[in-house]
PDB file of N, CA and C in Angstrom:
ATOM      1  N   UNK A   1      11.987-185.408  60.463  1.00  0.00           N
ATOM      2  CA  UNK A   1      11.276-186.498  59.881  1.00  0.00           C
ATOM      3  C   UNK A   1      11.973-187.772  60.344  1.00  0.00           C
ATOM      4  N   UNK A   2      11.125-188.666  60.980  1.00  0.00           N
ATOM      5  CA  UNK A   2      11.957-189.887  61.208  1.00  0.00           C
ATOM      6  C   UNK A   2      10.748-191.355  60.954  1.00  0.00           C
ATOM      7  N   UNK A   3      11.438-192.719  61.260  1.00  0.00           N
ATOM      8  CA  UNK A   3      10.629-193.619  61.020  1.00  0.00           C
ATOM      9  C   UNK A   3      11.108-194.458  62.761  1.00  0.00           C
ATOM     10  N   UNK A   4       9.722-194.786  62.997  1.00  0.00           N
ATOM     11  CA  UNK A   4      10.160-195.507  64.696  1.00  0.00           C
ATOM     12  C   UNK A   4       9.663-196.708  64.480  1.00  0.00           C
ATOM     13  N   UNK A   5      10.304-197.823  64.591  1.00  0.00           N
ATOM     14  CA  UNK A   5      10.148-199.507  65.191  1.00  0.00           C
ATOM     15  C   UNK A   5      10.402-200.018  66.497  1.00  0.00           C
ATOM     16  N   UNK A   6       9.772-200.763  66.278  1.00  0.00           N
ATOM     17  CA  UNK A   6       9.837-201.191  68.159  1.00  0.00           C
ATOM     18  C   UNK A   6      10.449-200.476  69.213  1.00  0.00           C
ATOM     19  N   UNK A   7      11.941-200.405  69.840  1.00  0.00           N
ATOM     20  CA  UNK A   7      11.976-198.891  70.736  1.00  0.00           C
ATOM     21  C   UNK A   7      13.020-198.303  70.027  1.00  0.00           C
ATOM     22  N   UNK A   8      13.375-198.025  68.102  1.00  0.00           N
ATOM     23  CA  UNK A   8      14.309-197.519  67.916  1.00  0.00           C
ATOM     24  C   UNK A   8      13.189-196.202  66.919  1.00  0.00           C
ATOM     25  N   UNK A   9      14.216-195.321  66.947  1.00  0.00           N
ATOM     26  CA  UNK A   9      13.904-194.029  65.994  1.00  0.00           C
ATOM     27  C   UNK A   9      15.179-193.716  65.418  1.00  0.00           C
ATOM     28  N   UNK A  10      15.168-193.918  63.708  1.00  0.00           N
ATOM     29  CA  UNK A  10      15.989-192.746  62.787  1.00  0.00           C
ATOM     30  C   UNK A  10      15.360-191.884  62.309  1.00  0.00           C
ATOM     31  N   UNK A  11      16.285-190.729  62.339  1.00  0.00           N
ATOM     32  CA  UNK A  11      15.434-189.577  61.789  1.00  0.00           C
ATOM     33  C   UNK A  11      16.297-188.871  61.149  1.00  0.00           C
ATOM     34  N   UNK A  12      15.666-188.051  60.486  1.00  0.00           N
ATOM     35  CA  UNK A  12      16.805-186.712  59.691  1.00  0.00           C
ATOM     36  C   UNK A  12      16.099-185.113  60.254  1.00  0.00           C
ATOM     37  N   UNK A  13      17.101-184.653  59.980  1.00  0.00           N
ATOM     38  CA  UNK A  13      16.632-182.968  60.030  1.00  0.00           C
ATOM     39  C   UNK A  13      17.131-182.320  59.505  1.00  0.00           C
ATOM     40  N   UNK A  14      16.743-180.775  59.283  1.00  0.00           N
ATOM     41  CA  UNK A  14      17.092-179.653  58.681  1.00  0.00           C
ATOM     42  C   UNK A  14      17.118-178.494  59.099  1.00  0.00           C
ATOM     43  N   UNK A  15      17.688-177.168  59.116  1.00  0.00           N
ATOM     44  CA  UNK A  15      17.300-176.115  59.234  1.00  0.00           C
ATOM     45  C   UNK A  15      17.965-175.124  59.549  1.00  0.00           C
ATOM     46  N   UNK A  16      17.692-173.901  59.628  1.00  0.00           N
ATOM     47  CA  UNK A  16      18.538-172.842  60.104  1.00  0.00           C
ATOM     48  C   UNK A  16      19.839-172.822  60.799  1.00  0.00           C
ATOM     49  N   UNK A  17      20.763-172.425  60.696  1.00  0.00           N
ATOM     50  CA  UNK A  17      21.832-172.020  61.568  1.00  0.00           C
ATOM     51  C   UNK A  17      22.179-170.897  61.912  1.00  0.00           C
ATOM     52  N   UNK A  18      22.981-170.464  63.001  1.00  0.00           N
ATOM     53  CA  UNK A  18      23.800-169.082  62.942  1.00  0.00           C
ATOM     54  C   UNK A  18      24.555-169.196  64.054  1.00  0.00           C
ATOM     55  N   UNK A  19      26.129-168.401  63.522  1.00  0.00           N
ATOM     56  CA  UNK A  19      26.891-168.684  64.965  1.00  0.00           C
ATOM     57  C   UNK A  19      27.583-167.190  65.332  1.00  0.00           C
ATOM     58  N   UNK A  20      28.115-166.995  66.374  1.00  0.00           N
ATOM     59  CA  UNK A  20      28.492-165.471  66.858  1.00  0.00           C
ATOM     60  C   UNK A  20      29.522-166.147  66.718  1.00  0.00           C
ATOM     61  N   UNK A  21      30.762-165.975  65.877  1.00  0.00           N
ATOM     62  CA  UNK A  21      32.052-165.996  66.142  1.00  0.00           C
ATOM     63  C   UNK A  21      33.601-165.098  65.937  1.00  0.00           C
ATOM     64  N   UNK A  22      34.123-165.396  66.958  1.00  0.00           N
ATOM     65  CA  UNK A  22      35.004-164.240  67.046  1.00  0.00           C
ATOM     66  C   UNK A  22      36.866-164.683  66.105  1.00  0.00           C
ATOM     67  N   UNK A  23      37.211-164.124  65.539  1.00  0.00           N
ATOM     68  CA  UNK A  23      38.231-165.020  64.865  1.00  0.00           C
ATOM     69  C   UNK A  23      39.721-163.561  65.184  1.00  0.00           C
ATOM     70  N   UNK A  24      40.638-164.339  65.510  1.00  0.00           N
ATOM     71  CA  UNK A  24      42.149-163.749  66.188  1.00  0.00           C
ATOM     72  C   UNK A  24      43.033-163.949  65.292  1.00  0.00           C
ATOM     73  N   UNK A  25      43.792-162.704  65.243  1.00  0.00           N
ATOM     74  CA  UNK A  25      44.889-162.487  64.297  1.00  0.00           C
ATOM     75  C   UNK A  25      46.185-162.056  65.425  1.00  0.00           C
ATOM     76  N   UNK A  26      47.187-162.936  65.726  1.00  0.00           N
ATOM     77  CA  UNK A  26      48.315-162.722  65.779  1.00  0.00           C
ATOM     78  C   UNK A  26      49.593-162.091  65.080  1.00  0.00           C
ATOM     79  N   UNK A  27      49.932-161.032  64.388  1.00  0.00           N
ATOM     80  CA  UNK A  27      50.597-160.594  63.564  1.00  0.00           C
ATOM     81  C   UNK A  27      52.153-160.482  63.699  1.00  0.00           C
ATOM     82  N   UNK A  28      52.562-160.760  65.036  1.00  0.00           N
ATOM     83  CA  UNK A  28      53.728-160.565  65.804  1.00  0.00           C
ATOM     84  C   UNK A  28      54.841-161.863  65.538  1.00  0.00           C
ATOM     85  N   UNK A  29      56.205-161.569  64.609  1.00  0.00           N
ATOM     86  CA  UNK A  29      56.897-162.508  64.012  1.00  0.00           C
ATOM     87  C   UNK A  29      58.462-162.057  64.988  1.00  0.00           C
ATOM     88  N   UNK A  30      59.657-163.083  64.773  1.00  0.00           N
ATOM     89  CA  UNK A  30      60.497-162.903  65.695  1.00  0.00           C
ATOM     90  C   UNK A  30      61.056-161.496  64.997  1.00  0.00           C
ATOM     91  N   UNK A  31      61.229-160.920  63.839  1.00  0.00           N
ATOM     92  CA  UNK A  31      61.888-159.847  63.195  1.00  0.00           C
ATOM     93  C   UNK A  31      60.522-158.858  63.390  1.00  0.00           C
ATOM     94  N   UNK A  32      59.353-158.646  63.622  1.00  0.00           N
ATOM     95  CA  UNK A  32      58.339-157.438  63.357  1.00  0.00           C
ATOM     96  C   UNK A  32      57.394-157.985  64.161  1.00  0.00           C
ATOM     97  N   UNK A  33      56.625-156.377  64.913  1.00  0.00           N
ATOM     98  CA  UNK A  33      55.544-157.042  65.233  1.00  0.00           C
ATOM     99  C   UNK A  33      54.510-156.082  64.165  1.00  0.00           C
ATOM    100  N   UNK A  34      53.890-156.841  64.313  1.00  0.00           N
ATOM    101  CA  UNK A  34      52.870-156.305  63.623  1.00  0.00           C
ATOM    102  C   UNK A  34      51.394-155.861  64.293  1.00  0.00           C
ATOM    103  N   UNK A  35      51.246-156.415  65.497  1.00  0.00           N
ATOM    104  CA  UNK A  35      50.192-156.614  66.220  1.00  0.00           C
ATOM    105  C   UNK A  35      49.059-157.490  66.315  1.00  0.00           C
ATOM    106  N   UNK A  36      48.171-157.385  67.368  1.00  0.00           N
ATOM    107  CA  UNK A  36      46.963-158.596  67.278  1.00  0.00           C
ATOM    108  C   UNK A  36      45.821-157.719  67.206  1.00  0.00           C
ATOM    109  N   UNK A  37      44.776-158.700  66.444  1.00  0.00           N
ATOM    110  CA  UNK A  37      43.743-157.686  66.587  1.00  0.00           C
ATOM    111  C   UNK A  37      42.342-159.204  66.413  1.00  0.00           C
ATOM    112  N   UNK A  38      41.296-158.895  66.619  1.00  0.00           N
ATOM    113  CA  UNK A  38      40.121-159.550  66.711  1.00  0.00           C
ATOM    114  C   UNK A  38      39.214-159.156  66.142  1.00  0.00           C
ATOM    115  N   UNK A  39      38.130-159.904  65.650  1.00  0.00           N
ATOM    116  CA  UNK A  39      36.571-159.069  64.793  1.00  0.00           C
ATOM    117  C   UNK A  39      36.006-160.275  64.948  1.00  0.00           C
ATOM    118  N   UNK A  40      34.277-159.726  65.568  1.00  0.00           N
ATOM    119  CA  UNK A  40      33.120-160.759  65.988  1.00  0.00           C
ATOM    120  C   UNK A  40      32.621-160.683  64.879  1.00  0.00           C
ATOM    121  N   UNK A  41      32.304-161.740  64.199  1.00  0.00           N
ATOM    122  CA  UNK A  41      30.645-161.457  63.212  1.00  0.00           C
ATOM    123  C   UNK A  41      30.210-162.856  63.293  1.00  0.00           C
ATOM    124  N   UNK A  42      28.604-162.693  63.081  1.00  0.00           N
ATOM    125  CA  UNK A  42      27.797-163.219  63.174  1.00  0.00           C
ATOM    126  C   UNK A  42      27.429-164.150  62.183  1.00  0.00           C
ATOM    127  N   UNK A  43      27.130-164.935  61.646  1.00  0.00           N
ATOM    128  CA  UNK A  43      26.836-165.282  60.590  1.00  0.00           C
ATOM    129  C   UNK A  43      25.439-166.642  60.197  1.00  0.00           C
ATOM    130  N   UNK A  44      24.860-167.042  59.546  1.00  0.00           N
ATOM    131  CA  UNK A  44      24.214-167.835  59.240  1.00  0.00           C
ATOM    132  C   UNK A  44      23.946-168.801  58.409  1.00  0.00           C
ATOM    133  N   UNK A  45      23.533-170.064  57.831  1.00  0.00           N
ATOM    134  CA  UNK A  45      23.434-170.622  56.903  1.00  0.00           C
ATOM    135  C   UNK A  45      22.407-171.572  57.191  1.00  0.00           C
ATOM    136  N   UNK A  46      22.861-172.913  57.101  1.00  0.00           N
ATOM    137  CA  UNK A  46      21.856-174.200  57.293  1.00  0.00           C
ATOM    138  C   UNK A  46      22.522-175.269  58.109  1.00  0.00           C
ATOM    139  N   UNK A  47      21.502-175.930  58.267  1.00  0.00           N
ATOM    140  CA  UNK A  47      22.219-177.157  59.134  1.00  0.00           C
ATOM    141  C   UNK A  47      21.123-178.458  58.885  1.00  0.00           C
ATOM    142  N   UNK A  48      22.068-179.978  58.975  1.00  0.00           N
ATOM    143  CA  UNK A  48      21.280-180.605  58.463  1.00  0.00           C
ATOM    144  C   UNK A  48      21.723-181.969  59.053  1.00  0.00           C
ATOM    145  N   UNK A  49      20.861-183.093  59.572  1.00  0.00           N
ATOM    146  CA  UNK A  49      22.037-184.100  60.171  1.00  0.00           C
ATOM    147  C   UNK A  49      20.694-185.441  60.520  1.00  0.00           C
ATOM    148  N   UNK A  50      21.363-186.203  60.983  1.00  0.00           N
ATOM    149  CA  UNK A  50      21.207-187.618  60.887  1.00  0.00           C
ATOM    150  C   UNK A  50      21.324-188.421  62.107  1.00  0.00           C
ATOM    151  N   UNK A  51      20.139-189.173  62.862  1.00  0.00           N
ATOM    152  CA  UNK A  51      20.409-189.687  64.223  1.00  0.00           C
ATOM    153  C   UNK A  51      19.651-190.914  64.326  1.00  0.00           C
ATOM    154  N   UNK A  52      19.902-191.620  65.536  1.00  0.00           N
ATOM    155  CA  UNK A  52      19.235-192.565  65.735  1.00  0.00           C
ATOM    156  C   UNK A  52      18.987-192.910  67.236  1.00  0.00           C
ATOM    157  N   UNK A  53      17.842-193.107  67.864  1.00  0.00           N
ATOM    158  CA  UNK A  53      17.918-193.011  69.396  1.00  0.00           C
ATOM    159  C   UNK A  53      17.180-194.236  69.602  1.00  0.00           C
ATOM    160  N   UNK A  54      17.582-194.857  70.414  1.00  0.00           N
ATOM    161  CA  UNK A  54      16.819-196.091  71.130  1.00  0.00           C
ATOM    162  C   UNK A  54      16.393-196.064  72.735  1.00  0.00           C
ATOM    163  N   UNK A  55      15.153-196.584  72.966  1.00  0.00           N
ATOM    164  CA  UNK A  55      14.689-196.844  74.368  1.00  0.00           C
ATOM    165  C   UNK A  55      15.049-197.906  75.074  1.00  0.00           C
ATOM    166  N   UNK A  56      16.055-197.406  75.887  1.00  0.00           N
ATOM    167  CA  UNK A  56      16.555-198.507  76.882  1.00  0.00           C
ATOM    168  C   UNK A  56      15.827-199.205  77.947  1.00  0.00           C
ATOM    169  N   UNK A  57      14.535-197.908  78.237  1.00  0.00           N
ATOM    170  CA  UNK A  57      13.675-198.362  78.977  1.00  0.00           C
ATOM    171  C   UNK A  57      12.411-197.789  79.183  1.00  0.00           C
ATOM    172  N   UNK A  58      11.484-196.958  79.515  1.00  0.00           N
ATOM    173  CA  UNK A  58      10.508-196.904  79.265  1.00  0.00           C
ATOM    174  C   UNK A  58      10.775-195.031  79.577  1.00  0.00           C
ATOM    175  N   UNK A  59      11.845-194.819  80.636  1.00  0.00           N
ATOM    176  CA  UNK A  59      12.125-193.769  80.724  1.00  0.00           C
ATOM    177  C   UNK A  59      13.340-192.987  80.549  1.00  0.00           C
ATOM    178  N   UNK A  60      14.559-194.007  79.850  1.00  0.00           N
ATOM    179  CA  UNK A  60      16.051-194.112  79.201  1.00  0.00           C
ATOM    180  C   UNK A  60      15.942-193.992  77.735  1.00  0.00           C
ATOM    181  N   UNK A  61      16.227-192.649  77.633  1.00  0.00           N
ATOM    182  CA  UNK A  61      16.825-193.104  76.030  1.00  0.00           C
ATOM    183  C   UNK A  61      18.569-192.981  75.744  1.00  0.00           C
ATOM    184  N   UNK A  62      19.201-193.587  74.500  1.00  0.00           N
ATOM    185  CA  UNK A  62      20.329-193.047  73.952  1.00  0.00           C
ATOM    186  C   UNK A  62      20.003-192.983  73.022  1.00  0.00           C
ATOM    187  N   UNK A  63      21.351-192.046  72.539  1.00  0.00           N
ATOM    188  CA  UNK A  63      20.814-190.866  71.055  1.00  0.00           C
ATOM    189  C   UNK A  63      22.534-190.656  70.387  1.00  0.00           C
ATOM    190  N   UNK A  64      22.693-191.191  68.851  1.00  0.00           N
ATOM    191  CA  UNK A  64      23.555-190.836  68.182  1.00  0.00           C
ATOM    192  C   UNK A  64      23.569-189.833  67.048  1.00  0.00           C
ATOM    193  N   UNK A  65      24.166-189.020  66.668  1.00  0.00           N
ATOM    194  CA  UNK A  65      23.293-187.881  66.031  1.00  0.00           C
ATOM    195  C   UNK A  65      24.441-187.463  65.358  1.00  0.00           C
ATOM    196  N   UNK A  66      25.045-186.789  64.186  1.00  0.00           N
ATOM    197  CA  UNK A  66      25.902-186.327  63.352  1.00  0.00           C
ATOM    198  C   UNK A  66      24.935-185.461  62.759  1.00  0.00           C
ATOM    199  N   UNK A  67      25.907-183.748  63.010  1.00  0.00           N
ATOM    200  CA  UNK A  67      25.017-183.073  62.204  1.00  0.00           C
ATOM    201  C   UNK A  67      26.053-181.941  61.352  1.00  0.00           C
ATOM    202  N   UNK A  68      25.778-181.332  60.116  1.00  0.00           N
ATOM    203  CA  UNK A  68      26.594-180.688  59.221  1.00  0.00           C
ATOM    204  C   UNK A  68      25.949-179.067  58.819  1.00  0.00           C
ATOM    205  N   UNK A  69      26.215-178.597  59.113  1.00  0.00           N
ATOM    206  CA  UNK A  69      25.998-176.883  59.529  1.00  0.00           C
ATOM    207  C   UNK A  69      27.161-175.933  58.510  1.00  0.00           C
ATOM    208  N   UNK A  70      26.120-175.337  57.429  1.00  0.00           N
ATOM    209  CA  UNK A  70      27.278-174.749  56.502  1.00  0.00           C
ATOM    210  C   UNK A  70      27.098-173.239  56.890  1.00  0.00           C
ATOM    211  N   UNK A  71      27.832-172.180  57.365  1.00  0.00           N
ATOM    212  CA  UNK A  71      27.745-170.477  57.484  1.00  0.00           C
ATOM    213  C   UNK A  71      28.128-169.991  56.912  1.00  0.00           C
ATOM    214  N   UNK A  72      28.101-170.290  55.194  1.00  0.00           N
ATOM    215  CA  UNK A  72      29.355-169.164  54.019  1.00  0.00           C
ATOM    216  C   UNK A  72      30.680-169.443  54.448  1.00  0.00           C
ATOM    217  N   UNK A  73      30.416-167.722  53.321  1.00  0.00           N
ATOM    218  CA  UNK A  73      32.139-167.176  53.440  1.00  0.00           C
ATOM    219  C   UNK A  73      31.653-165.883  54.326  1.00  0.00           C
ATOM    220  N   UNK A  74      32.702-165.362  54.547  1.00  0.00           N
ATOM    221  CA  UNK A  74      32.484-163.730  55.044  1.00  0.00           C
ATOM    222  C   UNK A  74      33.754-163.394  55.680  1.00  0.00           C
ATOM    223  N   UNK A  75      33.730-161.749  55.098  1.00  0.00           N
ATOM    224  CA  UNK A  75      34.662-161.099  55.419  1.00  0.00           C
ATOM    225  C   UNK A  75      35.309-160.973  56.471  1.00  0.00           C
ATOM    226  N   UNK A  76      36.233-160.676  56.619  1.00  0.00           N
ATOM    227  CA  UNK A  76      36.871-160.586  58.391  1.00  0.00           C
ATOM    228  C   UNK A  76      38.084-159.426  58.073  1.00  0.00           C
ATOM    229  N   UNK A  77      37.643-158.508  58.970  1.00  0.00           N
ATOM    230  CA  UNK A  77      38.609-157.167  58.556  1.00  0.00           C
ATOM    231  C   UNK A  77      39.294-157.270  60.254  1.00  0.00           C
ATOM    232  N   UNK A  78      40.824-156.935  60.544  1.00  0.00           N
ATOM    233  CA  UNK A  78      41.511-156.734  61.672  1.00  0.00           C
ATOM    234  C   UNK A  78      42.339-155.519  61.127  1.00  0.00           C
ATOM    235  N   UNK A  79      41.168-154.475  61.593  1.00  0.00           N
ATOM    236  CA  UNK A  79      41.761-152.901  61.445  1.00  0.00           C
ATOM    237  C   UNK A  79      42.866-152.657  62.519  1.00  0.00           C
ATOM    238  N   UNK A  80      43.206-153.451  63.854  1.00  0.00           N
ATOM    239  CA  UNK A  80      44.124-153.058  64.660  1.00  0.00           C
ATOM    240  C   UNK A  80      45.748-153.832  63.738  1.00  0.00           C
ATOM    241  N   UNK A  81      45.547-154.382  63.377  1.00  0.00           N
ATOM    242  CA  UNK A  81      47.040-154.736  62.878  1.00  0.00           C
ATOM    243  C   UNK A  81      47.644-154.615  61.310  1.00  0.00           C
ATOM    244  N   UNK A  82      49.027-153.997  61.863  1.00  0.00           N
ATOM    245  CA  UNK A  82      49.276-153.281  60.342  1.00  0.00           C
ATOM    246  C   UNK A  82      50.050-154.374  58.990  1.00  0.00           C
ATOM    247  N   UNK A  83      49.079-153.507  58.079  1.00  0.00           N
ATOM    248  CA  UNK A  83      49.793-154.415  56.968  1.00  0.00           C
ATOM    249  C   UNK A  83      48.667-155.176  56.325  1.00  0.00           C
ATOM    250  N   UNK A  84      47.642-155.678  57.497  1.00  0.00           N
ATOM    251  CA  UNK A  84      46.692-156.680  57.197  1.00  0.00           C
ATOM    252  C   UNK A  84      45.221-155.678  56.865  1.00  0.00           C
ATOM    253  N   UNK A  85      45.382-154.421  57.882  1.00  0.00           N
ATOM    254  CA  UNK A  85      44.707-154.226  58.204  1.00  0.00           C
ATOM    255  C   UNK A  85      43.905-153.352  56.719  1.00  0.00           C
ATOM    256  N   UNK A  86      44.454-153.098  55.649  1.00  0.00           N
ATOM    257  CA  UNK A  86      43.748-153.248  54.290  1.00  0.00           C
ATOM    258  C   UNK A  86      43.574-154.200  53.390  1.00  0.00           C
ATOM    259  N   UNK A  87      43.702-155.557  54.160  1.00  0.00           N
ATOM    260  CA  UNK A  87      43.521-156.519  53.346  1.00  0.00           C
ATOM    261  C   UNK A  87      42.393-157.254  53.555  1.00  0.00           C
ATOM    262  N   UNK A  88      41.752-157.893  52.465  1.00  0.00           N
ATOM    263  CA  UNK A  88      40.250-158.505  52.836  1.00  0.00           C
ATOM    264  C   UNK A  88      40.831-160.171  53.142  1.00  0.00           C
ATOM    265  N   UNK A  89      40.169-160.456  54.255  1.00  0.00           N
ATOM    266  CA  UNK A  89      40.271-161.556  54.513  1.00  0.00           C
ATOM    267  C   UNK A  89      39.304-162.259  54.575  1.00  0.00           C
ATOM    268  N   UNK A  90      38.773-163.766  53.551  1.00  0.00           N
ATOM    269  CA  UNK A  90      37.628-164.130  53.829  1.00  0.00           C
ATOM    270  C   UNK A  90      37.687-165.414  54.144  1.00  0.00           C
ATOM    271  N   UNK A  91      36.509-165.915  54.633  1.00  0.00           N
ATOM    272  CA  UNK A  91      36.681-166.895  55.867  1.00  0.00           C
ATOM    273  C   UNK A  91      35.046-167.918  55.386  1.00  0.00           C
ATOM    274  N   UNK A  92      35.251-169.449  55.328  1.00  0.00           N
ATOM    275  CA  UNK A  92      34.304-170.213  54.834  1.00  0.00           C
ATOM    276  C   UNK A  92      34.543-171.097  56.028  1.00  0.00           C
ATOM    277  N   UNK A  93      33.104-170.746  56.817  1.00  0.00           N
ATOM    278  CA  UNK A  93      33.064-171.567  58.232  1.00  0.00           C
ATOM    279  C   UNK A  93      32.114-172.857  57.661  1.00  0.00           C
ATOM    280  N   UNK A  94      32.377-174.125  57.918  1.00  0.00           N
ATOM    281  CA  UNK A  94      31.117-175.090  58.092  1.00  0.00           C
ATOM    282  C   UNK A  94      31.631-175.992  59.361  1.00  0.00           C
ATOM    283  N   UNK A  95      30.773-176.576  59.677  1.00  0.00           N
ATOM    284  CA  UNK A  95      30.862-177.520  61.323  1.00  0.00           C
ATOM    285  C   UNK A  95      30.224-178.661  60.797  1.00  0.00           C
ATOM    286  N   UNK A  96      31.172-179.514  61.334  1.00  0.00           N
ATOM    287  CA  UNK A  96      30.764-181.174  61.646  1.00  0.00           C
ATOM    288  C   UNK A  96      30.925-180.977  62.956  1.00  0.00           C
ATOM    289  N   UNK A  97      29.576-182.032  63.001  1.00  0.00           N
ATOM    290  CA  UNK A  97      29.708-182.656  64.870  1.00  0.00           C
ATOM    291  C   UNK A  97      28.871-183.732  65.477  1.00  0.00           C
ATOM    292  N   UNK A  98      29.421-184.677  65.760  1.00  0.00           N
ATOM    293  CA  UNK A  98      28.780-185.768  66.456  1.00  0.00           C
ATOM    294  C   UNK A  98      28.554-186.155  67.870  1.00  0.00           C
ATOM    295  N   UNK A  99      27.752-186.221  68.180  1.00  0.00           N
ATOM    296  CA  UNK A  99      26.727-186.114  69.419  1.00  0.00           C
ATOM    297  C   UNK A  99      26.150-187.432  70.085  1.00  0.00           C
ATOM    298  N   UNK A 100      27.038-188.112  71.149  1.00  0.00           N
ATOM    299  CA  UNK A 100      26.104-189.202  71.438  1.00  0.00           C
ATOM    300  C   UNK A 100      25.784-188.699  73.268  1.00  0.00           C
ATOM    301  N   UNK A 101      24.711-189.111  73.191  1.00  0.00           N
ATOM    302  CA  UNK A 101      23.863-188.728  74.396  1.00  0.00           C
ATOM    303  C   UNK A 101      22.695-189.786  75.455  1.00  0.00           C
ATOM    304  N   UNK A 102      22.472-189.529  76.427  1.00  0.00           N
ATOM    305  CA  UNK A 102      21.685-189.973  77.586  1.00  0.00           C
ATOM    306  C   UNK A 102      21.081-189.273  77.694  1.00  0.00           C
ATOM    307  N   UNK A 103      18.858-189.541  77.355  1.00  0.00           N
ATOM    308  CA  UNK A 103      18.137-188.942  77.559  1.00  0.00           C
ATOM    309  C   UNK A 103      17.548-189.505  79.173  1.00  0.00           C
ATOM    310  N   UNK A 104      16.994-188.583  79.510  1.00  0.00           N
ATOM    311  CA  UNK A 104      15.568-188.986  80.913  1.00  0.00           C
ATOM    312  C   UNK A 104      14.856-188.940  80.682  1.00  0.00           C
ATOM    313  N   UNK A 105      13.650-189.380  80.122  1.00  0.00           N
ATOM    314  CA  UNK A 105      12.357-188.667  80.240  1.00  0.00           C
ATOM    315  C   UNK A 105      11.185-188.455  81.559  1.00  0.00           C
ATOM    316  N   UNK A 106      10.698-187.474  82.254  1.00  0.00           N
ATOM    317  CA  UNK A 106       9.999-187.335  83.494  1.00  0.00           C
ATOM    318  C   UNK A 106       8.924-187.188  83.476  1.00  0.00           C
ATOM    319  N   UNK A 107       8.338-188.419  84.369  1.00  0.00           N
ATOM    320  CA  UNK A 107       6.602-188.613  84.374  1.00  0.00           C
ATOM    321  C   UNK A 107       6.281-189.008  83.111  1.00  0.00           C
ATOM    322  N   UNK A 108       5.138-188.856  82.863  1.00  0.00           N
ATOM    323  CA  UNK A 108       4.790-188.920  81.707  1.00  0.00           C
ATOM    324  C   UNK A 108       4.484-190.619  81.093  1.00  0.00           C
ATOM    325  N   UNK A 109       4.111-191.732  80.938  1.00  0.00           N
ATOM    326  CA  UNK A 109       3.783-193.099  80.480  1.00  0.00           C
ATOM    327  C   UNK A 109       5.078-193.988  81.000  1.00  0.00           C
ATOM    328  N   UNK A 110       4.761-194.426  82.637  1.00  0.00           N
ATOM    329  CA  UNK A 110       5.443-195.508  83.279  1.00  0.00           C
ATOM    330  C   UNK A 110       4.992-196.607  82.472  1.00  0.00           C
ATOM    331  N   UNK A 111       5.884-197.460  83.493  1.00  0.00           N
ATOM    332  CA  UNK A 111       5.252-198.702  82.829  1.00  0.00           C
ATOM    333  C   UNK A 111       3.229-198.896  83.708  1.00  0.00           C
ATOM    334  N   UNK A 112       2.603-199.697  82.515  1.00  0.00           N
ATOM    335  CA  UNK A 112       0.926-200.287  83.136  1.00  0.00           C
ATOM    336  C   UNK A 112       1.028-201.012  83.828  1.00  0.00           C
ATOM    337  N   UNK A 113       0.305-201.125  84.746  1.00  0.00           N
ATOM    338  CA  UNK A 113       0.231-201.654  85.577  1.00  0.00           C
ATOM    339  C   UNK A 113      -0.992-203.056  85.428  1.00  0.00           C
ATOM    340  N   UNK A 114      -0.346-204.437  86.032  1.00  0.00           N
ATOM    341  CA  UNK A 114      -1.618-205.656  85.190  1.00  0.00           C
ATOM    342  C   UNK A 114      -2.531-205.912  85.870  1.00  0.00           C
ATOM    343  N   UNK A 115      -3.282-205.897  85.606  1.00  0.00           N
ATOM    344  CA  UNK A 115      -5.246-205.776  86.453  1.00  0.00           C
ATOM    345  C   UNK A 115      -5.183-207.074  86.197  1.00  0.00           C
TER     346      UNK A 115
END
């Protein structure tokens, strides 16, 4: 949803998220090792963020954009390393991230030409 004036646009958005991420356990101290071990999971939530883009020119845009992406909590088990490896470990991912950018746009409404 956004509101556009002369060549600027703010807008907001919403919606789905999900990220594949893999999270590493180092267990290895100068007195013990304990071992390393890794576990992928997947996860999902929402995402939701805030921008503003202006036309530099008829076929230039720039674009500032901050967006906030929540994926829970969730478990994370590292069965290869000992000690840990019966312990529940849980994990509350969210992402901030800000985004400024250079659009092109191709073809599509040059400038008219004056008759």
């Amino acid at each position: 949803m956004g509101f556009a004036w002369d060549r600027s646009l703010a807008y907001a958005k919403a919606g789905g998220a999900w990220a594949n991420t893999t999270y590493s356990l180092f267990g290895n101290t100068n007195a013990i090792a304990l071992g390393r071990g890794s576990s992928t999971i997947t996860s999902s939530g929402w995402v939701a963020g805030v921008g503003l883009e202006y036309a530099l020119t008829n076929n230039w845009t720039t674009v500032f954009e901050y967006d906030h992406a929540d994926l829970g909590s969730v478990t994370v088990s590292f069965p290869s390393v000992m000690v840990v490896n019966s312990q529940i470990t849980a994990v509350k991912e969210t992402i901030d991230s800000l985004r400024l950018g250079v659009n092109y746009k191709f073809g599509g409404d040059g400038p008219v030409p004056a008759r």
